[in-house]
N, C-alpha and C. Protein backbone atom coordinates (compact mmCIF):
# COMPACT_ATOMS: atom_id res chain seq x y z
N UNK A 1 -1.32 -5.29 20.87
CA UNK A 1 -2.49 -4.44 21.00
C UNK A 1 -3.69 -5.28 21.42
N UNK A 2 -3.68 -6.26 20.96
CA UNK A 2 -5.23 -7.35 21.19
C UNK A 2 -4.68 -7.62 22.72
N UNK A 3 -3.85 -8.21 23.02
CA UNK A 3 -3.70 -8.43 24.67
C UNK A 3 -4.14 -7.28 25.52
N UNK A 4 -3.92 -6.13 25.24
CA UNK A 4 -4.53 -4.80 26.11
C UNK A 4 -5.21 -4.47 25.59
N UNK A 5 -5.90 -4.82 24.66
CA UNK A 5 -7.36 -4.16 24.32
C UNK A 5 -8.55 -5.40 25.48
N UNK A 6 -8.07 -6.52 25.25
CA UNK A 6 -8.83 -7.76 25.90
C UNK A 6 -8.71 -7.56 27.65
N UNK A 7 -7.54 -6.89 27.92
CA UNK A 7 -7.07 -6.55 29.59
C UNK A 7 -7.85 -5.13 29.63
N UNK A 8 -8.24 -4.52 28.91
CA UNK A 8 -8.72 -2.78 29.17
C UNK A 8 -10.51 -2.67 29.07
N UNK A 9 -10.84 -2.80 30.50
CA UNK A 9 -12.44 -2.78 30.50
C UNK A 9 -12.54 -1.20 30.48
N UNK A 10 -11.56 -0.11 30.25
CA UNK A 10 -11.98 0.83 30.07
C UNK A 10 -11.90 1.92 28.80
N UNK A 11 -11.67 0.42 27.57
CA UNK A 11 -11.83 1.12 26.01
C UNK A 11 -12.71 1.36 25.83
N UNK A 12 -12.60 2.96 25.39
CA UNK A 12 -13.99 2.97 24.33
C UNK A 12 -13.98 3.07 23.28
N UNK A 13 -14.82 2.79 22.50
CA UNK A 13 -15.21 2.58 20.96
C UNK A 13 -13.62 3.98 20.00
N UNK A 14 -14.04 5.19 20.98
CA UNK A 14 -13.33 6.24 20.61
C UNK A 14 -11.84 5.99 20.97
N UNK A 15 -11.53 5.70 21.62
CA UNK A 15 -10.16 4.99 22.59
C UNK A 15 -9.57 4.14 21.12
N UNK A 16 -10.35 3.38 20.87
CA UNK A 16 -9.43 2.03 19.85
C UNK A 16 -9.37 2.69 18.81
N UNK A 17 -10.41 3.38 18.34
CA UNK A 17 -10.04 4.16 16.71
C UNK A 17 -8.51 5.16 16.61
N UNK A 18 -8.50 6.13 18.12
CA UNK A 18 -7.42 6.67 17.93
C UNK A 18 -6.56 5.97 17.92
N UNK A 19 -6.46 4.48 18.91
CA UNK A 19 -5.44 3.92 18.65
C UNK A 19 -4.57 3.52 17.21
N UNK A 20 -6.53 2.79 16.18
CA UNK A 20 -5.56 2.52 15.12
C UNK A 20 -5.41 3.92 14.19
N UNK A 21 -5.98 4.87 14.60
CA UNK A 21 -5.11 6.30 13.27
C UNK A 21 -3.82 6.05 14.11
N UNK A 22 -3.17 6.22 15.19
CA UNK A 22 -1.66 5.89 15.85
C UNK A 22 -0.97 5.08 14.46
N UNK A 23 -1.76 3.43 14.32
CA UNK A 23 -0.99 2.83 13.76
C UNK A 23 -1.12 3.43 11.99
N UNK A 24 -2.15 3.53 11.61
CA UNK A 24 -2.43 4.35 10.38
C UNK A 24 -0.99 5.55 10.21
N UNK A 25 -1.51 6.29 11.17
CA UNK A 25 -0.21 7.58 11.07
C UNK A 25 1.08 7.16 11.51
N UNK A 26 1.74 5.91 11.99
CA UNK A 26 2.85 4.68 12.05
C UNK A 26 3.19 4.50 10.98
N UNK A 27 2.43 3.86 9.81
CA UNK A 27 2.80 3.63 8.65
C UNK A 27 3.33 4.60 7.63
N UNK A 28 2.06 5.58 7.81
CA UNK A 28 2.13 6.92 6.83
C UNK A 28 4.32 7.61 6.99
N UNK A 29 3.87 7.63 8.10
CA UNK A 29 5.43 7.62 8.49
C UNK A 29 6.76 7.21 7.88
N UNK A 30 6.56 5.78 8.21
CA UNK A 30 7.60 4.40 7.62
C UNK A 30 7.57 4.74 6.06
N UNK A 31 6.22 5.09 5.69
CA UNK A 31 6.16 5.36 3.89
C UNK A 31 6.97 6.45 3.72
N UNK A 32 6.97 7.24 4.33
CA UNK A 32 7.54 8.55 4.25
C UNK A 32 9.13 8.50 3.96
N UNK A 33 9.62 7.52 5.15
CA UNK A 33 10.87 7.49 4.98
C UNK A 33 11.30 6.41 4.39
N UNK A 34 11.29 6.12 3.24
CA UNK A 34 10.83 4.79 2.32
C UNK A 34 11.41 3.33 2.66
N UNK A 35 10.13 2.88 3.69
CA UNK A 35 10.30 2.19 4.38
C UNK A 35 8.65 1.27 4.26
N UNK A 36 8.50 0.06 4.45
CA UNK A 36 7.60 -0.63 4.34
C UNK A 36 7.74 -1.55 5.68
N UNK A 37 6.36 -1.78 6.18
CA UNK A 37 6.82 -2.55 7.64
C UNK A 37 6.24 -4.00 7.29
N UNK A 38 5.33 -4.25 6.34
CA UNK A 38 5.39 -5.85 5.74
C UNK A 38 5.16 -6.79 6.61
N UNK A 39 4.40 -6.57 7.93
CA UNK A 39 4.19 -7.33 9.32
C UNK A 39 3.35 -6.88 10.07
N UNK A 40 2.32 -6.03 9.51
CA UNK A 40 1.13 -5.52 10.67
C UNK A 40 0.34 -6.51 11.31
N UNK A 41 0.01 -6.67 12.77
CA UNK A 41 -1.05 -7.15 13.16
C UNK A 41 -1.26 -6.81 14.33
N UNK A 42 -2.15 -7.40 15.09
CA UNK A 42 -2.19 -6.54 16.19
C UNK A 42 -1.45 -7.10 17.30
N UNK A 43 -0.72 -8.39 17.31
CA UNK A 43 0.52 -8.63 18.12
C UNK A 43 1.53 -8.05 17.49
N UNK A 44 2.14 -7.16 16.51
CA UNK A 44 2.74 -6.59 16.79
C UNK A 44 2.32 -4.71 17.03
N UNK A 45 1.61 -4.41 17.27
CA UNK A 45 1.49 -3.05 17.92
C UNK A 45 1.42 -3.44 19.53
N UNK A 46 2.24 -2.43 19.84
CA UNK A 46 2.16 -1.85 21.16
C UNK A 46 1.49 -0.80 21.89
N UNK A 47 0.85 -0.40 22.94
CA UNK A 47 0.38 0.30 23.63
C UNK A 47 1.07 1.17 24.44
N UNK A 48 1.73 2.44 24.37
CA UNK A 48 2.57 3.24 25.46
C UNK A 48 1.86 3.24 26.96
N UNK A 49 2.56 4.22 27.50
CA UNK A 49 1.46 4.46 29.15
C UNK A 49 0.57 5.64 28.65
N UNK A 50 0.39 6.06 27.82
CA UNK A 50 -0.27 7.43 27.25
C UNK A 50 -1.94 7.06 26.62
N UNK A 51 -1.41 5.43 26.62
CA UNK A 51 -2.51 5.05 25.27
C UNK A 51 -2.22 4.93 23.79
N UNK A 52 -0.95 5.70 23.64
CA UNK A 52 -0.77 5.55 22.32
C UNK A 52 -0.09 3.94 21.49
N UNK A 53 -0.64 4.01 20.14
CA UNK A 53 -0.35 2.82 19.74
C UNK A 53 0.76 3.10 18.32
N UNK A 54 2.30 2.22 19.07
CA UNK A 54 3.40 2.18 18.35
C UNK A 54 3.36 0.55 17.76
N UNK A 55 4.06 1.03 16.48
CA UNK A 55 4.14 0.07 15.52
C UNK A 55 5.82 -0.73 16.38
N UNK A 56 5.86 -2.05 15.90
CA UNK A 56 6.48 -3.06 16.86
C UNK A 56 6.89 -4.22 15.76
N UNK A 57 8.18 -4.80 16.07
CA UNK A 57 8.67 -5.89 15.00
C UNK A 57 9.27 -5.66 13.77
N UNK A 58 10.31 -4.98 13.52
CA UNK A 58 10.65 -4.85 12.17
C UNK A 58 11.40 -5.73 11.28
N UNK A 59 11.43 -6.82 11.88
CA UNK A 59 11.89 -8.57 11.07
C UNK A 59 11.73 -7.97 9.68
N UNK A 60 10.89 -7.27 8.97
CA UNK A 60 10.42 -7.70 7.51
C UNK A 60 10.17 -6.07 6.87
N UNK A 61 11.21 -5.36 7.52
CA UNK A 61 10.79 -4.35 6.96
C UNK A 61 11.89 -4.07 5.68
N UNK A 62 11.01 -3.51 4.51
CA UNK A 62 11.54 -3.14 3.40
C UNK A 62 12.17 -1.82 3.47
N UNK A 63 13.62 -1.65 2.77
CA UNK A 63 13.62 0.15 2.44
C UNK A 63 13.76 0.25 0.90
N UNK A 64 12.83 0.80 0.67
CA UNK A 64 12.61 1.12 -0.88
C UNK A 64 13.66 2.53 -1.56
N UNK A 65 14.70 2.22 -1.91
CA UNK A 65 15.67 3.29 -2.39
C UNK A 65 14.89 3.86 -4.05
N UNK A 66 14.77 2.31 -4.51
CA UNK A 66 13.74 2.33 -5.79
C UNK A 66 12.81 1.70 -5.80
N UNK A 67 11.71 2.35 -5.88
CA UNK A 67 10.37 1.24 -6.04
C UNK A 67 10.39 0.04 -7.06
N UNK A 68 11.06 0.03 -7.95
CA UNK A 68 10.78 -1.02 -9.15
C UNK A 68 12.01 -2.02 -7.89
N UNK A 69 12.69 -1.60 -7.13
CA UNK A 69 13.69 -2.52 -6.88
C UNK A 69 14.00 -2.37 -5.11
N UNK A 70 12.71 -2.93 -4.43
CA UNK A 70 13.23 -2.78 -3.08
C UNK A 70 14.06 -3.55 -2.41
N UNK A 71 14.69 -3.47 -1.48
CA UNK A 71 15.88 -4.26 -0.87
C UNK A 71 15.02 -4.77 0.43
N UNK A 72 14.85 -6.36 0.32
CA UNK A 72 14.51 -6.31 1.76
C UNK A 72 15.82 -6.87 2.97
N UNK A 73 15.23 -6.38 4.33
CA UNK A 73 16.13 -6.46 5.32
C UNK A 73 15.59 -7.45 6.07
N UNK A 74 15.64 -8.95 6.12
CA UNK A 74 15.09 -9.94 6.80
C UNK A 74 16.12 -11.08 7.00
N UNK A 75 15.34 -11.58 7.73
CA UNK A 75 16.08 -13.29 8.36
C UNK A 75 15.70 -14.26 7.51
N UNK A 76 14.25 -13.61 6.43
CA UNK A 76 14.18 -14.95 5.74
C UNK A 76 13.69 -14.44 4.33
N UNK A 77 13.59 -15.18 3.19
CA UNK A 77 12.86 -14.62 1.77
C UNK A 77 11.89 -14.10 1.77
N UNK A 78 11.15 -14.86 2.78
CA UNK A 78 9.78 -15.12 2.68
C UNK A 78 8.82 -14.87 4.13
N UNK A 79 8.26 -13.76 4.34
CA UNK A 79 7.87 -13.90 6.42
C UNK A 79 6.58 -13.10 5.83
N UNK A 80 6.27 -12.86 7.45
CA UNK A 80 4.94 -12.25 7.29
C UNK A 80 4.14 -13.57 8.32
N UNK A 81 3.26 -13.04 8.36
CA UNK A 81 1.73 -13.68 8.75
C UNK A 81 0.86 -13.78 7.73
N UNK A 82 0.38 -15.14 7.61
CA UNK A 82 -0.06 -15.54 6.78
C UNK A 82 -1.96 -14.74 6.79
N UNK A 83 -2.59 -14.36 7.93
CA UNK A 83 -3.66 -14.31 7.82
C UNK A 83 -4.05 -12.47 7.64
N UNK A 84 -2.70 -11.74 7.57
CA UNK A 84 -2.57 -10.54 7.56
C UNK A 84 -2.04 -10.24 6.16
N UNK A 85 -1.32 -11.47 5.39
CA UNK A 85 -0.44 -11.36 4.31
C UNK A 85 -1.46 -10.93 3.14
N UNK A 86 -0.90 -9.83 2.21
CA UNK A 86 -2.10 -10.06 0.96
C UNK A 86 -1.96 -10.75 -0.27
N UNK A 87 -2.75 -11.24 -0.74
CA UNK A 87 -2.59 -12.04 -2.24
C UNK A 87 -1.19 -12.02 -2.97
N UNK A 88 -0.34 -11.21 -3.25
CA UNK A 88 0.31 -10.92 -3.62
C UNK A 88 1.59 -11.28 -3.10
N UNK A 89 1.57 -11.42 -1.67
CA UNK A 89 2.57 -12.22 -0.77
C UNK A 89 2.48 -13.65 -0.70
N UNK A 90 1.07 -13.76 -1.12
CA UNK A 90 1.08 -15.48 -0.49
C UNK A 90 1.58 -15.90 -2.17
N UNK A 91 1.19 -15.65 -3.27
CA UNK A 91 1.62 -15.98 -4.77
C UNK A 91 2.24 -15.28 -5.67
N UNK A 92 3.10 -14.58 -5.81
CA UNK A 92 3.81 -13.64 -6.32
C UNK A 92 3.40 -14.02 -8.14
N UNK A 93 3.57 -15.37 -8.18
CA UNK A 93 3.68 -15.49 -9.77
C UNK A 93 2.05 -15.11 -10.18
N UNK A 94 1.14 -15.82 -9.48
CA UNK A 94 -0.41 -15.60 -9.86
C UNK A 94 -0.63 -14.21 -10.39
N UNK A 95 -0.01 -13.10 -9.66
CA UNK A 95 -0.73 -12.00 -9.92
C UNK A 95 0.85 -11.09 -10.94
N UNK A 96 1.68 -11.98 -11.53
CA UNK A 96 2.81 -11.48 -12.10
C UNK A 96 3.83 -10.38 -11.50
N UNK A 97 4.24 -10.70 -10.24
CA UNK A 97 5.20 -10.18 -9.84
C UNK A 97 6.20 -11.35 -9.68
N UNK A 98 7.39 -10.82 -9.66
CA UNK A 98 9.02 -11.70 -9.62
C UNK A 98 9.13 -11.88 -8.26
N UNK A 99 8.89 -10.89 -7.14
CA UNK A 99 9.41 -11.37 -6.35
C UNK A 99 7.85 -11.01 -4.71
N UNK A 100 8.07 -11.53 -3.66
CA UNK A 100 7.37 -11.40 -2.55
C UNK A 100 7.46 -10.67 -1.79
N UNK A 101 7.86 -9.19 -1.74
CA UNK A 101 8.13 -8.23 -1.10
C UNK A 101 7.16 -7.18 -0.81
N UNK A 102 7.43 -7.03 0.37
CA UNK A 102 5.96 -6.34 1.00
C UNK A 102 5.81 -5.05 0.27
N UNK A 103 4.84 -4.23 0.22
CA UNK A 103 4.63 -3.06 -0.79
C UNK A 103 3.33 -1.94 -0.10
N UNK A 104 3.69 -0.85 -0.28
CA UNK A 104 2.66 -0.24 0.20
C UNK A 104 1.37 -0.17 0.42
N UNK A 105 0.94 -0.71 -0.86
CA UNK A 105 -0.19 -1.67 -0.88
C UNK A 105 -0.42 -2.88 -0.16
N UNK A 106 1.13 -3.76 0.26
CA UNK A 106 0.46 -4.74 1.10
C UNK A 106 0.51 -4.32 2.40
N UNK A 107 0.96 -3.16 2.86
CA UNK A 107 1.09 -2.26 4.18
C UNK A 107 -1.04 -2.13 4.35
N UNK A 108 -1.41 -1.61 3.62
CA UNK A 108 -2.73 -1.11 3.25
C UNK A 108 -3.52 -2.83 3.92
N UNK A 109 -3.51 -3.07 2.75
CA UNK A 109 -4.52 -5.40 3.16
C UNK A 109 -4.08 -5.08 4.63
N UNK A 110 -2.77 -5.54 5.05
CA UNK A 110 -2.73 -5.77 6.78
C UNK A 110 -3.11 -5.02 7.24
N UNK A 111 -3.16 -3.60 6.90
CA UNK A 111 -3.86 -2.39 7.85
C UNK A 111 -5.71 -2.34 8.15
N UNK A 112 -6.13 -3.37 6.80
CA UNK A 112 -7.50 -3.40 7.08
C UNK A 112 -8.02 -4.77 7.91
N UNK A 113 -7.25 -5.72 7.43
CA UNK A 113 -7.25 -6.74 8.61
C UNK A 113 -6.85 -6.52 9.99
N UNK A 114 -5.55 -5.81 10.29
CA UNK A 114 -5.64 -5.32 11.34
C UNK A 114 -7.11 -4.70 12.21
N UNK A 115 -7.30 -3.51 11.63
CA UNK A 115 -8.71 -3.27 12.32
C UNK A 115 -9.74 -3.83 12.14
N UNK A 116 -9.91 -5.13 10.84
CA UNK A 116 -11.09 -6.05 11.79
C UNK A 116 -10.52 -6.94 12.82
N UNK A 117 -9.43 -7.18 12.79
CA UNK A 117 -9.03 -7.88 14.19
C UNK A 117 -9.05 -7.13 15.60
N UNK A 118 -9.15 -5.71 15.83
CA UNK A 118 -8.77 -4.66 16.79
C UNK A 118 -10.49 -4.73 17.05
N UNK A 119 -10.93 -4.15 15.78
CA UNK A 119 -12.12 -4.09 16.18
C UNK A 119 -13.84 -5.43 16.41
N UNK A 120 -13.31 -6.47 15.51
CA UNK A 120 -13.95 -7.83 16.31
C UNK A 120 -13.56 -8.74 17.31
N UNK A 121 -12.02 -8.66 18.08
CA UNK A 121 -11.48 -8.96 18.81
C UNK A 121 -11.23 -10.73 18.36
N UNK A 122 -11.07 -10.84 17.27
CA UNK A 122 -10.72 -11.68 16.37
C UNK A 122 -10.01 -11.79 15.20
N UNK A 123 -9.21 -12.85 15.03
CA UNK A 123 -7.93 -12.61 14.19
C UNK A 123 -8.53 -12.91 13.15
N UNK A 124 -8.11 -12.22 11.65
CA UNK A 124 -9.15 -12.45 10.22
C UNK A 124 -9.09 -14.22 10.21
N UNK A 125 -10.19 -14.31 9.54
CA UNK A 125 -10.81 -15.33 9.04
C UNK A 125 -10.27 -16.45 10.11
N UNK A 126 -10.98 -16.24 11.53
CA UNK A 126 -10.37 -16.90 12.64
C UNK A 126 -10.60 -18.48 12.68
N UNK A 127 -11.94 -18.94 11.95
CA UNK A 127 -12.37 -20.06 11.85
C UNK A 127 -11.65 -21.12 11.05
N UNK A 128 -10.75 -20.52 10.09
CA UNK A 128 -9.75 -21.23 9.10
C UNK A 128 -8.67 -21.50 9.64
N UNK A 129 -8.06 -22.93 8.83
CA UNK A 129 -6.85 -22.61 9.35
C UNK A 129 -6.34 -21.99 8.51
N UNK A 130 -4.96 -21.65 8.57
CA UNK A 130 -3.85 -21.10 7.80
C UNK A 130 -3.56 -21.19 6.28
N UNK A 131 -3.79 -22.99 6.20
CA UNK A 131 -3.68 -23.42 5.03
C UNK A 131 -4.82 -22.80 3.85
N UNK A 132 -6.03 -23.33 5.10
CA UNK A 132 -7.28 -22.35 4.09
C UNK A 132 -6.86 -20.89 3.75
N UNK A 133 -6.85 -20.39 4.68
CA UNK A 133 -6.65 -19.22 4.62
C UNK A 133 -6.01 -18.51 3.44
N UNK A 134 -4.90 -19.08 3.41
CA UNK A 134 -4.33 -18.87 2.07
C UNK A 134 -4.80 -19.30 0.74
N UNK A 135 -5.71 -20.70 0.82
CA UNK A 135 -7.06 -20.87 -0.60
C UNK A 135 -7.55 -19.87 -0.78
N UNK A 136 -8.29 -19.39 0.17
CA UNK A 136 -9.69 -18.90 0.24
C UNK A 136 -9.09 -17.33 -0.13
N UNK A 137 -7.76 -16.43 0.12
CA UNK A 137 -7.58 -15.01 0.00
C UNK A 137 -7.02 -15.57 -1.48
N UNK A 138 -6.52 -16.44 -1.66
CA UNK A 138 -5.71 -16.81 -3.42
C UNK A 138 -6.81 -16.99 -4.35
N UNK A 139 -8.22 -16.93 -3.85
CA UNK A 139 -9.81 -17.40 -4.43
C UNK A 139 -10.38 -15.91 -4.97
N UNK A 140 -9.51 -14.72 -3.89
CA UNK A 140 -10.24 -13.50 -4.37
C UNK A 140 -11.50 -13.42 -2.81
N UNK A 141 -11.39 -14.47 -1.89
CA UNK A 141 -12.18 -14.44 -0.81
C UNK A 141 -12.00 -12.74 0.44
N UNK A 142 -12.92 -12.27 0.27
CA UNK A 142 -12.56 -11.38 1.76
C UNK A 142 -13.25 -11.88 3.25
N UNK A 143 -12.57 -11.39 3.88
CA UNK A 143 -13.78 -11.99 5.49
C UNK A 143 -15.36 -11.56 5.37
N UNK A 144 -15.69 -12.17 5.97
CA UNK A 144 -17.10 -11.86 6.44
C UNK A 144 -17.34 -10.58 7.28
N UNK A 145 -18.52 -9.68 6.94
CA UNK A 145 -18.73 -8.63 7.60
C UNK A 145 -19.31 -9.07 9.48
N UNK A 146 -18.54 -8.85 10.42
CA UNK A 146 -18.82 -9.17 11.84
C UNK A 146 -20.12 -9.05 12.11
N UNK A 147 -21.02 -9.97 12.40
CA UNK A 147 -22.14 -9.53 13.13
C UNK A 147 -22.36 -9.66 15.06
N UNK A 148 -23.25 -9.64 15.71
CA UNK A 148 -23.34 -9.93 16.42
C UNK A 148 -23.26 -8.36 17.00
N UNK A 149 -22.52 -8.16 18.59
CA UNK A 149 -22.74 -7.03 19.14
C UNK A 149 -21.55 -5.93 18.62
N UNK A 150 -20.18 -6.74 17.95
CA UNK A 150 -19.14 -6.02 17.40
C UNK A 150 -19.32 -5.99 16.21
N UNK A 151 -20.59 -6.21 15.25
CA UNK A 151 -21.32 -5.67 14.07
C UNK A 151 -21.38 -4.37 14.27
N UNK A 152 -21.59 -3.91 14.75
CA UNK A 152 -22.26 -2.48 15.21
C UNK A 152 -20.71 -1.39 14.90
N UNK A 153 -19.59 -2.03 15.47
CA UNK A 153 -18.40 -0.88 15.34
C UNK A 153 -18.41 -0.62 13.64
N UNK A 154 -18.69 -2.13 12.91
CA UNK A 154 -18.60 -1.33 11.26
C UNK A 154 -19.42 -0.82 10.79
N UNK A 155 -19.71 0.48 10.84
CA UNK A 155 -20.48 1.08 9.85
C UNK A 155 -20.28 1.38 8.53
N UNK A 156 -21.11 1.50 7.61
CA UNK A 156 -21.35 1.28 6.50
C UNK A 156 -20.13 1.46 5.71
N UNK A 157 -19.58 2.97 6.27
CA UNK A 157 -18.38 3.53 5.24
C UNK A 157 -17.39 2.91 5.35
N UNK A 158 -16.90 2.63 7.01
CA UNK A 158 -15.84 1.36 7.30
C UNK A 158 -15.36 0.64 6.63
N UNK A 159 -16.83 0.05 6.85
CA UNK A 159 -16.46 -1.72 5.97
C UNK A 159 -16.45 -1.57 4.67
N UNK A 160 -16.90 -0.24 4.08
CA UNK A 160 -16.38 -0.49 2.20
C UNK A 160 -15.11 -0.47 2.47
N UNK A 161 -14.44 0.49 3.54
CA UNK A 161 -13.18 0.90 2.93
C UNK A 161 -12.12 -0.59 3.50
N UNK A 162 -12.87 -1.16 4.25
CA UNK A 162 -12.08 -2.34 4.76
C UNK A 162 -12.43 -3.11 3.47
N UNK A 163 -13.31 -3.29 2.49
CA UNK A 163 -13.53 -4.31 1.60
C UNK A 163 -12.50 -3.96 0.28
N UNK A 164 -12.23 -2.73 0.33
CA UNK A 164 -11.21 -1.44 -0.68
C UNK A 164 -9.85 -2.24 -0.46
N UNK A 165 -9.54 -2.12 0.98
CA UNK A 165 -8.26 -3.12 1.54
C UNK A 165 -8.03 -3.89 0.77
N UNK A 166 -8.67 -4.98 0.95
CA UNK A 166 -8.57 -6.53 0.69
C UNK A 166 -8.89 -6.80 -0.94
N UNK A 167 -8.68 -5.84 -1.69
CA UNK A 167 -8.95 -5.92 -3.09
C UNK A 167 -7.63 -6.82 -3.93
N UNK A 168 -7.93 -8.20 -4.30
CA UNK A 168 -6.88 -8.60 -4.82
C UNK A 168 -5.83 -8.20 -5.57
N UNK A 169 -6.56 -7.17 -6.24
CA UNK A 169 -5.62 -6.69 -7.65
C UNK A 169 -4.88 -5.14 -6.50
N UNK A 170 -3.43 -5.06 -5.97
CA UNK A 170 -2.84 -4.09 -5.27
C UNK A 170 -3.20 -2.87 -5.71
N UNK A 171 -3.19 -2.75 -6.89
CA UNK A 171 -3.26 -0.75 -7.50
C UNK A 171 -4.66 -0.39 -7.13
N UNK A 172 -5.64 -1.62 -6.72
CA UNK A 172 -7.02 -0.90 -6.37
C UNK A 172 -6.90 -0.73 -4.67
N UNK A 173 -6.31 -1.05 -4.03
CA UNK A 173 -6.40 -0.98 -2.82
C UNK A 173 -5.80 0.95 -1.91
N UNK A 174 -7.05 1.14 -0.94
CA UNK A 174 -6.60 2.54 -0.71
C UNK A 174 -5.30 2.95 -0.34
N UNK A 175 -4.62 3.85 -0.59
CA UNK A 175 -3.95 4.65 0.55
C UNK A 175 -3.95 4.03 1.81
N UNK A 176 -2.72 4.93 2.45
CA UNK A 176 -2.92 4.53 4.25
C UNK A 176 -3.54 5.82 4.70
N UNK A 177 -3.42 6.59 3.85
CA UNK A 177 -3.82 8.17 3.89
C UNK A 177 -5.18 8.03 3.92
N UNK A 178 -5.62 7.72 2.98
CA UNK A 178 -7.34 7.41 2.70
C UNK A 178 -7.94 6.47 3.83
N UNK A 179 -7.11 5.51 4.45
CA UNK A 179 -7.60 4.66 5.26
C UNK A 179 -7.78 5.74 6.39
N UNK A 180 -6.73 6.29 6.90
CA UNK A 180 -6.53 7.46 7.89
C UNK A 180 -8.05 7.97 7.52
N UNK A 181 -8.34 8.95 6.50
CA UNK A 181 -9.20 9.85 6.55
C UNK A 181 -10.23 9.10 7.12
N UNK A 182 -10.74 7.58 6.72
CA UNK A 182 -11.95 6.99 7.11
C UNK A 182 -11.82 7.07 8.51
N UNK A 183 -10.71 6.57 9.24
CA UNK A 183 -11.11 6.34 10.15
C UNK A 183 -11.38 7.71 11.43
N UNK A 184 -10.80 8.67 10.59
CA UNK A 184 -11.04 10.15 11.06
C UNK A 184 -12.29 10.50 11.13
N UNK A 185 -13.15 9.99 10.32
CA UNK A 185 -14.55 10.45 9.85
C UNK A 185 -15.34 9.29 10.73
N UNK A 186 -14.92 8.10 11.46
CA UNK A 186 -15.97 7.39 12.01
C UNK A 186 -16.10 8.36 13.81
């Protein structure tokens, strides 16, 4: 998605939002059919010829038969992107879970990093490396609110609900539903 958003001098502001309800209503989906995609970012969404934006990469997707006990389907224990990953992925024991498996809630964190990456045309906390990266979100750290001329796409309600995202503790973090509605309402 960031490669054709960066190639498309003819997005508009309205253009990228539908894109990410696409990926919003992508997920809502995958939840539906109890399924977790545990890998959002914006290299993996795709762009159709329509404009529409499909979810892409399922290396790490979970199917939840039982929530207390999901099965994941991967190449490795442990995947993800580290700068999309939420607290809970990068330390499983810190926040008392057994195991590192992506969760609806961590569908939610990447979904709000996602759209500050869609919408500052920058990958979260771009100035860090990796290693930080993972201090600084294990610290309880969220990104910085964008300023400059792509300040302007977050408005007020946005960025709470992007700050809602990134809430360390998972049971506080919104819906994909609730994320949907925000971005319905910008």
């Amino acid at each position: 998605m960031i490669g054709y958003l960066c190639g498309a001098e003819t997005q508009t502001f309205t253009d990228i939002i539908d894109e990410l309800k696409d990926v919003a209503n992508g997920l809502i989906y995958m939840h539906s059919q109890a399924m977790i995609h545990g890998d959002s970012k914006g290299a993996n969404i795709l762009i159709d010829q329509d404009g529409h934006a499909c979810l892409a990469d399922f290396g790490l997707v979970t199917i939840v038969s039982d929530p207390a006990n999901p099965t994941t389907f991967s190449s490795s224990v442990k995947g993800g992107t580290t700068r999309w990953m939420s607290p809970e992925l990068l330390d499983p024991d810190k926040f008392g879970i057994e195991n590192s498996r992506p969760t609806k809630e961590s569908d939610s964190y990447a979904l709000g990093m996602v759209i500050l990456e869609v919408l500052s045309g920058r990958s979260p906390f771009n100035q860090l490396s990796d290693v930080f990266v993972m201090w600084v979100v294990l610290e309880g750290k969220q990104p910085e609110r964008p300023t400059g001329p792509e300040g302007a796409w977050f408005m007020d309600d946005l960025w709470q609900m992007l700050t809602l995202c990134w809430k360390s503790q998972r049971e506080s973090r919104p819906s994909i539903a609730a994320i949907l509605e925000c971005l319905e309402k910008v």
